[in-house]
PDB file of N, CA and C in Angstrom:
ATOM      1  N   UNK A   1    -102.127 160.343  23.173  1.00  0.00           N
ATOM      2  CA  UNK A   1    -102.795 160.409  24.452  1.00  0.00           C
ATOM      3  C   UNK A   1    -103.251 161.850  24.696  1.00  0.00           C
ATOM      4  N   UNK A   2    -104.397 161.737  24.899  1.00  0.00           N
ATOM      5  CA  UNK A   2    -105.022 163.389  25.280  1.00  0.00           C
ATOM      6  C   UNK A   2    -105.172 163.789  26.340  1.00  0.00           C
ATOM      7  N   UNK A   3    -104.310 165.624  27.076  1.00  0.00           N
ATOM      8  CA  UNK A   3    -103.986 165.659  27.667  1.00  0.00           C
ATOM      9  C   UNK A   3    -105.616 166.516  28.194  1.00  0.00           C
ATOM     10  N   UNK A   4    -105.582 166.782  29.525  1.00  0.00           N
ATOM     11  CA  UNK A   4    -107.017 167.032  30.198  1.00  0.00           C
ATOM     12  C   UNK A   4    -106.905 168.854  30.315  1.00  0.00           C
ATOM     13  N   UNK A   5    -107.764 169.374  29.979  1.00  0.00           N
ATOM     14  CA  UNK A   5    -107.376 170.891  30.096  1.00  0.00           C
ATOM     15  C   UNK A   5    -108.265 171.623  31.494  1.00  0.00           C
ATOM     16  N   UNK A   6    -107.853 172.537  31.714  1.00  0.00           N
ATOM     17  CA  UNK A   6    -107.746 173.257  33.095  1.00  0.00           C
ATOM     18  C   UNK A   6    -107.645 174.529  32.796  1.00  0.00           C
ATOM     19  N   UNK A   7    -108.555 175.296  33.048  1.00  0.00           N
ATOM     20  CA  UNK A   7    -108.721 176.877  33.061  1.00  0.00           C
ATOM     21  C   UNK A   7    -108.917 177.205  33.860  1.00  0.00           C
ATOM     22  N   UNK A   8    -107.742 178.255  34.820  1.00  0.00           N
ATOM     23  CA  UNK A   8    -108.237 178.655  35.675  1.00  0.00           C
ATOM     24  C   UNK A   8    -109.053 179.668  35.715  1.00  0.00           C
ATOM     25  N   UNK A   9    -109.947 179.960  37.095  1.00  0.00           N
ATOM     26  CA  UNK A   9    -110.629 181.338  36.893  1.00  0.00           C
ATOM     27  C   UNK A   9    -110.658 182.368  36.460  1.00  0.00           C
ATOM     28  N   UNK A  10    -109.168 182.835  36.747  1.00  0.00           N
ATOM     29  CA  UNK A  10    -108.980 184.765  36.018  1.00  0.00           C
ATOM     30  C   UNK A  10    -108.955 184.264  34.317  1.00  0.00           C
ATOM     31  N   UNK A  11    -108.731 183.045  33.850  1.00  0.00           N
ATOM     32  CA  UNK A  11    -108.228 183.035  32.375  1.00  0.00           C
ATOM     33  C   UNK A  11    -110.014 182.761  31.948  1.00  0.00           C
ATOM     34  N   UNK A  12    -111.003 182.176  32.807  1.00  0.00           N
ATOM     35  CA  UNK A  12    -112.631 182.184  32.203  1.00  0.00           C
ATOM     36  C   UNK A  12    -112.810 183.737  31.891  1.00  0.00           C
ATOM     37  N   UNK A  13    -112.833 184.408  33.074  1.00  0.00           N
ATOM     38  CA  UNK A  13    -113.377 185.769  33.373  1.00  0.00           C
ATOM     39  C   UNK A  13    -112.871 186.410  32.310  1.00  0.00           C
ATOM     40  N   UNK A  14    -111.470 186.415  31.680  1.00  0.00           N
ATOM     41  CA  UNK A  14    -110.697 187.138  30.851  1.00  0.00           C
ATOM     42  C   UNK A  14    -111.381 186.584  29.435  1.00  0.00           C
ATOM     43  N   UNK A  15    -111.858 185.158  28.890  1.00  0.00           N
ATOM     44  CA  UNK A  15    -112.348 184.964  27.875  1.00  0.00           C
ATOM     45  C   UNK A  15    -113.723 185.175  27.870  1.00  0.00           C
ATOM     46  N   UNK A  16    -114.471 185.101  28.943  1.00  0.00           N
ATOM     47  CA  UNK A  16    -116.264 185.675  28.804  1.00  0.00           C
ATOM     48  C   UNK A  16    -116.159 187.070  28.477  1.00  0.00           C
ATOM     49  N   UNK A  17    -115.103 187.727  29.017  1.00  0.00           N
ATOM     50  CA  UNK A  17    -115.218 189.587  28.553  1.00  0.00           C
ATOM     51  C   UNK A  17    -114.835 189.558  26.883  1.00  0.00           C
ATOM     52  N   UNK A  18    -114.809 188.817  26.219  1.00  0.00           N
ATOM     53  CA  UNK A  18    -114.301 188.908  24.652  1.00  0.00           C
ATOM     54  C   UNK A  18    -115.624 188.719  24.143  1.00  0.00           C
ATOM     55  N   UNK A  19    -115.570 189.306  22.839  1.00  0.00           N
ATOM     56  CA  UNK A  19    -116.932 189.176  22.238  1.00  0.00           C
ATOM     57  C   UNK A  19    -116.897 187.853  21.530  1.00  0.00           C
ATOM     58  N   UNK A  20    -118.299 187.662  21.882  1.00  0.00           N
ATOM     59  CA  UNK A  20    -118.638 186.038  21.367  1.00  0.00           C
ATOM     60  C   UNK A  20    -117.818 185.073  20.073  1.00  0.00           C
ATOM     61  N   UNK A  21    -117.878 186.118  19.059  1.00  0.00           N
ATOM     62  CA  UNK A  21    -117.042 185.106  17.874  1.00  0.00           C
ATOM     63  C   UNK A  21    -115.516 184.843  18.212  1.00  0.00           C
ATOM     64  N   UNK A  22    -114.963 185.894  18.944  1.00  0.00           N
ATOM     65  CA  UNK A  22    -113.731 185.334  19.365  1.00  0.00           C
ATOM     66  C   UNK A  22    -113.517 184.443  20.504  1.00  0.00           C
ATOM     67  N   UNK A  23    -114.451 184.525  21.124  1.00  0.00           N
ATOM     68  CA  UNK A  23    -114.986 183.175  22.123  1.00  0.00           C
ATOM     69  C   UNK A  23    -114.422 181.919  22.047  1.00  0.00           C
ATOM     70  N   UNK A  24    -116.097 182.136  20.847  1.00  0.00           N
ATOM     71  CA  UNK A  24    -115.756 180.340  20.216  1.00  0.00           C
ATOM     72  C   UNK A  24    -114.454 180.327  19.813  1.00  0.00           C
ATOM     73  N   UNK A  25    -113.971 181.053  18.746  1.00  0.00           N
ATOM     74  CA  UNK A  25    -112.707 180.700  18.005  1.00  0.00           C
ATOM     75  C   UNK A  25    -110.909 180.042  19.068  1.00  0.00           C
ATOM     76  N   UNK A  26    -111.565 180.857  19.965  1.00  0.00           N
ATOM     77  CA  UNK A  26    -110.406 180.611  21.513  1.00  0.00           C
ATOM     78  C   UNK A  26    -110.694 179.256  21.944  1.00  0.00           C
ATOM     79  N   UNK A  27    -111.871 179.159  22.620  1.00  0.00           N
ATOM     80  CA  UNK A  27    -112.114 178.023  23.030  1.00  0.00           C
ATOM     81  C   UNK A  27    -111.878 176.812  22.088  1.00  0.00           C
ATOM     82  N   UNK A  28    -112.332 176.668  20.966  1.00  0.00           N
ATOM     83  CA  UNK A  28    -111.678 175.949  20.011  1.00  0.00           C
ATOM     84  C   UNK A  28    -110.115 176.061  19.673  1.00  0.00           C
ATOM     85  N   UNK A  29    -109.643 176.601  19.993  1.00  0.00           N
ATOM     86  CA  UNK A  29    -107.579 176.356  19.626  1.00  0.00           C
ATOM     87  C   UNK A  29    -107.686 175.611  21.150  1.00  0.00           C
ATOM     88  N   UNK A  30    -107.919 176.357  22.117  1.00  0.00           N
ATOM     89  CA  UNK A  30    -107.782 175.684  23.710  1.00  0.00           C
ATOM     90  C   UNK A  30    -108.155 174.115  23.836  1.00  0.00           C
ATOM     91  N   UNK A  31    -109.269 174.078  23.188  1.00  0.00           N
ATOM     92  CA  UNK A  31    -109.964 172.318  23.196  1.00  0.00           C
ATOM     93  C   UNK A  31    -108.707 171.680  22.019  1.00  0.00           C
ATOM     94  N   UNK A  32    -107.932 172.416  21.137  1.00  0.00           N
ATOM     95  CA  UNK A  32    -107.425 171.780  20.448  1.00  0.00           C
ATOM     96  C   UNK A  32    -105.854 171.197  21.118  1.00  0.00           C
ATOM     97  N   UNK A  33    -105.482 172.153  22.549  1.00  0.00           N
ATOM     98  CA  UNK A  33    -104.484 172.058  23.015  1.00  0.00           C
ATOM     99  C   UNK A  33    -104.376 170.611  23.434  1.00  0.00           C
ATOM    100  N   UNK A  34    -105.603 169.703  23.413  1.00  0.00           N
ATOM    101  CA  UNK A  34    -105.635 168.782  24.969  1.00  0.00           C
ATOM    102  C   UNK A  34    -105.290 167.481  23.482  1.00  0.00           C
ATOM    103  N   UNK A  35    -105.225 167.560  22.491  1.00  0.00           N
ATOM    104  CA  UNK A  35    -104.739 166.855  21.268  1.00  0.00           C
ATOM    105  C   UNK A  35    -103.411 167.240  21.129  1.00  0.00           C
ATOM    106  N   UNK A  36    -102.919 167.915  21.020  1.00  0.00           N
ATOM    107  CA  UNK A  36    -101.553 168.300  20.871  1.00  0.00           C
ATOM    108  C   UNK A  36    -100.919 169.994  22.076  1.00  0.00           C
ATOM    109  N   UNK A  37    -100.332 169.990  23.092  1.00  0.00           N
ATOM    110  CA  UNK A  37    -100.131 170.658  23.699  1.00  0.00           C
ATOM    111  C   UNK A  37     -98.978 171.848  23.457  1.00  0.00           C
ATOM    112  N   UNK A  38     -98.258 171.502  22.228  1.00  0.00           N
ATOM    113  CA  UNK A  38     -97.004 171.999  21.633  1.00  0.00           C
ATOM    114  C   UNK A  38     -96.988 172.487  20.513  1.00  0.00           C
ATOM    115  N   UNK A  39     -98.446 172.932  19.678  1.00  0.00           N
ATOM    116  CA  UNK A  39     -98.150 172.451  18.617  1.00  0.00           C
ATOM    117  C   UNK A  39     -97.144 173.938  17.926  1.00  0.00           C
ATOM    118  N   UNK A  40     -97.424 173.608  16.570  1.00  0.00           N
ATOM    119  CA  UNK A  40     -96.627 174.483  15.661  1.00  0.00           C
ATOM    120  C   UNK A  40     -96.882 176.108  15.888  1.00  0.00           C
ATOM    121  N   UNK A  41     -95.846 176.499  15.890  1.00  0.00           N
ATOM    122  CA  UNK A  41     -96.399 178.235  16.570  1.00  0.00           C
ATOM    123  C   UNK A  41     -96.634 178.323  17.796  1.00  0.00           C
ATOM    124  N   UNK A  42     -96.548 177.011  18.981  1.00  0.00           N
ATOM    125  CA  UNK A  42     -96.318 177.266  20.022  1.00  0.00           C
ATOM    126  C   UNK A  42     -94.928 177.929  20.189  1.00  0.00           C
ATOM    127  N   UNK A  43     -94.668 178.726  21.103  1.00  0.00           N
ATOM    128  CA  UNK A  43     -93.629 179.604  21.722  1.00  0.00           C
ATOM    129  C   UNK A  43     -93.229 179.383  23.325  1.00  0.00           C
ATOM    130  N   UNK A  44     -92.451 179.121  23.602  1.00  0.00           N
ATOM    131  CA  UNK A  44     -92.003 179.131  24.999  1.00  0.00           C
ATOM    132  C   UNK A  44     -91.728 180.462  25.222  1.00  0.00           C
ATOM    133  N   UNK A  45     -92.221 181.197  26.629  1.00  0.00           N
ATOM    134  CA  UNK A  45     -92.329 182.731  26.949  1.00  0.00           C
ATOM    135  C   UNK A  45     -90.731 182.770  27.827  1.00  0.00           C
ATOM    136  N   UNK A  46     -89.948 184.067  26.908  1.00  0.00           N
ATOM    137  CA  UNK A  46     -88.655 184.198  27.979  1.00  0.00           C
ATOM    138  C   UNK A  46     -88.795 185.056  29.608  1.00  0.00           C
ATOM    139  N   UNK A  47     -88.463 184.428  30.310  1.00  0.00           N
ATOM    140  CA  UNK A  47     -87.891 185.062  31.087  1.00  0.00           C
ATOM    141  C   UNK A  47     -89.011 184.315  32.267  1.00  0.00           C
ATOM    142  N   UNK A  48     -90.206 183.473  31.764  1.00  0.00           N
ATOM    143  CA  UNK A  48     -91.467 183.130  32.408  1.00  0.00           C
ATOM    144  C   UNK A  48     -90.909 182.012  32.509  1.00  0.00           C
ATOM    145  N   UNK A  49     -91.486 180.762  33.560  1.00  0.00           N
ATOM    146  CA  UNK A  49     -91.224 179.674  34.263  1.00  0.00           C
ATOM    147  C   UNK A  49     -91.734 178.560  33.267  1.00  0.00           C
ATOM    148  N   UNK A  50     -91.725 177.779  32.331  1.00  0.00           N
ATOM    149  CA  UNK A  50     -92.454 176.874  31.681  1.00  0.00           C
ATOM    150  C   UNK A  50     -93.757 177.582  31.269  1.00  0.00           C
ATOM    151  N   UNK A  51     -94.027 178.447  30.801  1.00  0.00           N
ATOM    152  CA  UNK A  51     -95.287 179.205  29.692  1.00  0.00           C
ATOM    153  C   UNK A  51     -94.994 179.376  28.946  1.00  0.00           C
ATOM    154  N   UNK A  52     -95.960 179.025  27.858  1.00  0.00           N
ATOM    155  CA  UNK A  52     -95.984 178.789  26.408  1.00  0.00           C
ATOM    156  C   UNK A  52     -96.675 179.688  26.352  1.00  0.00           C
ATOM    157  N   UNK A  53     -97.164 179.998  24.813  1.00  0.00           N
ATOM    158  CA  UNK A  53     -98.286 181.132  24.247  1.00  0.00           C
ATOM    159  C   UNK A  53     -98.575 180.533  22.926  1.00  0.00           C
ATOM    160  N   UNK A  54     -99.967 180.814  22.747  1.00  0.00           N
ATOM    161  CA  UNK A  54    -100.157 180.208  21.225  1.00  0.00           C
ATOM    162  C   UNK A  54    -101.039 181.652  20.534  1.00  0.00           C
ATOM    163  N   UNK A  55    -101.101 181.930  19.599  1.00  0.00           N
ATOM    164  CA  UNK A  55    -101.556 182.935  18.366  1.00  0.00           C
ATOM    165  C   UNK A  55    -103.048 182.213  18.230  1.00  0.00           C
ATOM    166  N   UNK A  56    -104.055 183.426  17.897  1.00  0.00           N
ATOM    167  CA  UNK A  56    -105.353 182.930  18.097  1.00  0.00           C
ATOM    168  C   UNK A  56    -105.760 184.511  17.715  1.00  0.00           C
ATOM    169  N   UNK A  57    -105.402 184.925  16.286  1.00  0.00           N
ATOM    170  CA  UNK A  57    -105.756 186.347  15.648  1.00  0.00           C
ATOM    171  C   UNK A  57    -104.708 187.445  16.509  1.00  0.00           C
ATOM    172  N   UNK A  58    -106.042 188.047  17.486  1.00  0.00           N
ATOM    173  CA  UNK A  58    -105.263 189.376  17.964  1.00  0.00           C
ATOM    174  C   UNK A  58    -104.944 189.060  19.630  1.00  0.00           C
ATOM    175  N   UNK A  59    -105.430 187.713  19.539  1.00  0.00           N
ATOM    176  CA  UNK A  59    -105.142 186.742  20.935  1.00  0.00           C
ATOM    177  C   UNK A  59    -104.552 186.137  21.311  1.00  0.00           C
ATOM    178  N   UNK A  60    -103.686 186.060  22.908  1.00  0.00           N
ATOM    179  CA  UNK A  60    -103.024 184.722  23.057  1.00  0.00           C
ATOM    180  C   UNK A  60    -103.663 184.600  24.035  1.00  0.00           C
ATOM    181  N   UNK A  61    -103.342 182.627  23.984  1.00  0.00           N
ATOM    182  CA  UNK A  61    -103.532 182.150  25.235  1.00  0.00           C
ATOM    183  C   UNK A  61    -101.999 181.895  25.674  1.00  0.00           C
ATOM    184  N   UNK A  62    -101.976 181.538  27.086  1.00  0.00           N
ATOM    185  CA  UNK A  62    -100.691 181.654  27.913  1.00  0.00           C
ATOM    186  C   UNK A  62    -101.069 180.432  28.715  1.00  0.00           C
ATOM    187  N   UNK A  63    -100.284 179.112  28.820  1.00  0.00           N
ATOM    188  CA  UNK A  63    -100.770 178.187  29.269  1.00  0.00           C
ATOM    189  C   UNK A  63     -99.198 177.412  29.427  1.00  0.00           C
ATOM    190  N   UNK A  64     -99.292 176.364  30.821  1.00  0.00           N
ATOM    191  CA  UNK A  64     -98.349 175.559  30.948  1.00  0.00           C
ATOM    192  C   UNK A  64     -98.792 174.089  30.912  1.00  0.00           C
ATOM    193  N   UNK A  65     -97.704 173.313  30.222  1.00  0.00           N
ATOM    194  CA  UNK A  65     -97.910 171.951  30.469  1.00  0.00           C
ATOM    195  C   UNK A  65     -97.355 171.401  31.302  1.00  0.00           C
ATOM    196  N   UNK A  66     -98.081 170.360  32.114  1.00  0.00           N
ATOM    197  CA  UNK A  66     -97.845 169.186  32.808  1.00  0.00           C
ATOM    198  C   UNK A  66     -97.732 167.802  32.592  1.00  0.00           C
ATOM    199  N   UNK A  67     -96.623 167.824  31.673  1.00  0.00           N
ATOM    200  CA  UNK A  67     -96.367 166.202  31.233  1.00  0.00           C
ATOM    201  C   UNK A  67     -96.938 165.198  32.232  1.00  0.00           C
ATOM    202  N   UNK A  68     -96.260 165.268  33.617  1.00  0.00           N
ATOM    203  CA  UNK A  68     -96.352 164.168  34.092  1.00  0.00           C
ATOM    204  C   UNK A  68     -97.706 163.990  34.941  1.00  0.00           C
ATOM    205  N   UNK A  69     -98.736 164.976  34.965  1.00  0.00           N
ATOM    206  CA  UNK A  69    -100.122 164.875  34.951  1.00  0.00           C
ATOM    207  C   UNK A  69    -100.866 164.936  33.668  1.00  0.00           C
ATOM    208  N   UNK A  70    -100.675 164.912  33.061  1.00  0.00           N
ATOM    209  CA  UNK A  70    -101.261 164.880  31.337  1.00  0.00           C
ATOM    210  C   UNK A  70    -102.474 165.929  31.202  1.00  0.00           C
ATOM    211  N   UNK A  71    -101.789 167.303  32.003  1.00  0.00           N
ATOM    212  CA  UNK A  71    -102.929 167.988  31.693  1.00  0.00           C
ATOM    213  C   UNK A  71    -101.876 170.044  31.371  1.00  0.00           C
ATOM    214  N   UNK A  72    -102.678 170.360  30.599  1.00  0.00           N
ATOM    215  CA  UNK A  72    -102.363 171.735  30.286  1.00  0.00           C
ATOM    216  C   UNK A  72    -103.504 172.474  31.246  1.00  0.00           C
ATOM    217  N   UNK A  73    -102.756 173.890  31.556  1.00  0.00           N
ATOM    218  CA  UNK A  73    -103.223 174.510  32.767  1.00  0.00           C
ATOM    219  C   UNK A  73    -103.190 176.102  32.017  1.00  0.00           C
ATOM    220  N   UNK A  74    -104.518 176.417  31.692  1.00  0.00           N
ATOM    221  CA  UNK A  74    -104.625 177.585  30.833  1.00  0.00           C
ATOM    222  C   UNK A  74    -104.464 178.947  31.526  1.00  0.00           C
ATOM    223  N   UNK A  75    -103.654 179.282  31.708  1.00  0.00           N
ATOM    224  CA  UNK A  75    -103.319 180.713  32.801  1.00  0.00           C
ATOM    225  C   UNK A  75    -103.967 181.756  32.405  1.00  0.00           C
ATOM    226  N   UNK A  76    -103.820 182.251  31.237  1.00  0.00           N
ATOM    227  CA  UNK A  76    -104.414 184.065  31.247  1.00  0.00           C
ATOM    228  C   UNK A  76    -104.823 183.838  29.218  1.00  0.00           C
ATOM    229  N   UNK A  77    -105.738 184.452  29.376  1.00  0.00           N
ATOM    230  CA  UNK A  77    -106.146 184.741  27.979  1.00  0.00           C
ATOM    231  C   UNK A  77    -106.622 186.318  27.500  1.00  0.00           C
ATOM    232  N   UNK A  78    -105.962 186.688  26.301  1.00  0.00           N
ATOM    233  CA  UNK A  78    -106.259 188.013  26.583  1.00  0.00           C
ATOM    234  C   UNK A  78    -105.789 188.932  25.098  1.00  0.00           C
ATOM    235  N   UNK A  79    -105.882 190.017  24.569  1.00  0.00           N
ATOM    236  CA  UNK A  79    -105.400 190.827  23.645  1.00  0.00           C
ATOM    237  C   UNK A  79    -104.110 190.460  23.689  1.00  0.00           C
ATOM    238  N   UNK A  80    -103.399 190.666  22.279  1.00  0.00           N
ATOM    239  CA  UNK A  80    -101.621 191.004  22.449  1.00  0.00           C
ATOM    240  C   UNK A  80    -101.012 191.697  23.198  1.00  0.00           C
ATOM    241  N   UNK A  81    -101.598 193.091  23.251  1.00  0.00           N
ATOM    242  CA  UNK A  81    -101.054 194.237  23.797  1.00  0.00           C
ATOM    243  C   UNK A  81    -101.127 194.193  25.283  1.00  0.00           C
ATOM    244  N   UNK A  82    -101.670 193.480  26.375  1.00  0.00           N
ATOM    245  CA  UNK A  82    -101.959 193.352  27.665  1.00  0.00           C
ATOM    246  C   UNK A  82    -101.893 191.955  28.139  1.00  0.00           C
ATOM    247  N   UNK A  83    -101.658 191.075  27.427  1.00  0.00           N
ATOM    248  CA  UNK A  83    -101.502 189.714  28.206  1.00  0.00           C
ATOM    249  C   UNK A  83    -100.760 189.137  28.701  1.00  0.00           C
ATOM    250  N   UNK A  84     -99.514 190.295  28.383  1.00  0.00           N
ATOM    251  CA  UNK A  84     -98.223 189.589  29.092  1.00  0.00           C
ATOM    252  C   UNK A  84     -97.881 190.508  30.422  1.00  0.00           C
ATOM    253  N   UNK A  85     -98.948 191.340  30.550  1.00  0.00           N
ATOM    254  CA  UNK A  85     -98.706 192.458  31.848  1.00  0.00           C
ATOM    255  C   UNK A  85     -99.043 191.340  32.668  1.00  0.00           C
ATOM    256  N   UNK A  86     -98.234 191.639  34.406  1.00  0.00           N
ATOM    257  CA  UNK A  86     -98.629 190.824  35.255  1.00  0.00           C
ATOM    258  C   UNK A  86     -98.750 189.364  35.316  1.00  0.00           C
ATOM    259  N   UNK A  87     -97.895 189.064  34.723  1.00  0.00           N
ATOM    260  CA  UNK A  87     -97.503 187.388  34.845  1.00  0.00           C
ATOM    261  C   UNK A  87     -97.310 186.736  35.959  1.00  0.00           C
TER     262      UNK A  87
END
């Protein structure tokens, strides 16, 4: 069952400022989330409320699932080095 994906605003704004090839390449793992929301190399974030993070080169995305709405909710997208500032 495929789950419905949800980006919020600051996480668009944060992926339009990336240069285009890493764009696409994001947006494609993200479209891949709504097929599998967990997958392999997903990470649950310590110390954060139900956020995951997935690897995407020198990128993560930071996103929570909602089982019981069948939808993932894409929070912040961004470099390694700055994406976990301000959670």
């Amino acid at each position: 069952m495929a789950y419905r994906i949800t980006i919020l605003p600051a996480a668009l704004r944060d992926l339009s400022a990336l240069p285009k090839p890493d764009q696409r390449r994001i947006s494609q793992r993200i479209d891949r989330l709504a097929e599998d929301p967990r997958p392999p190399g997903a990470k649950m974030l310590q110390g954060r409320r139900r956020f995951f993070r997935v690897r995407c080169g020198d990128y993560r995305i930071i996103y929570t699932v909602e089982a019981d709405r069948q939808r993932v909710l894409v929070v912040k997208v961004g470099h390694r080095r700055d994406v976990y500032k301000r959670l």
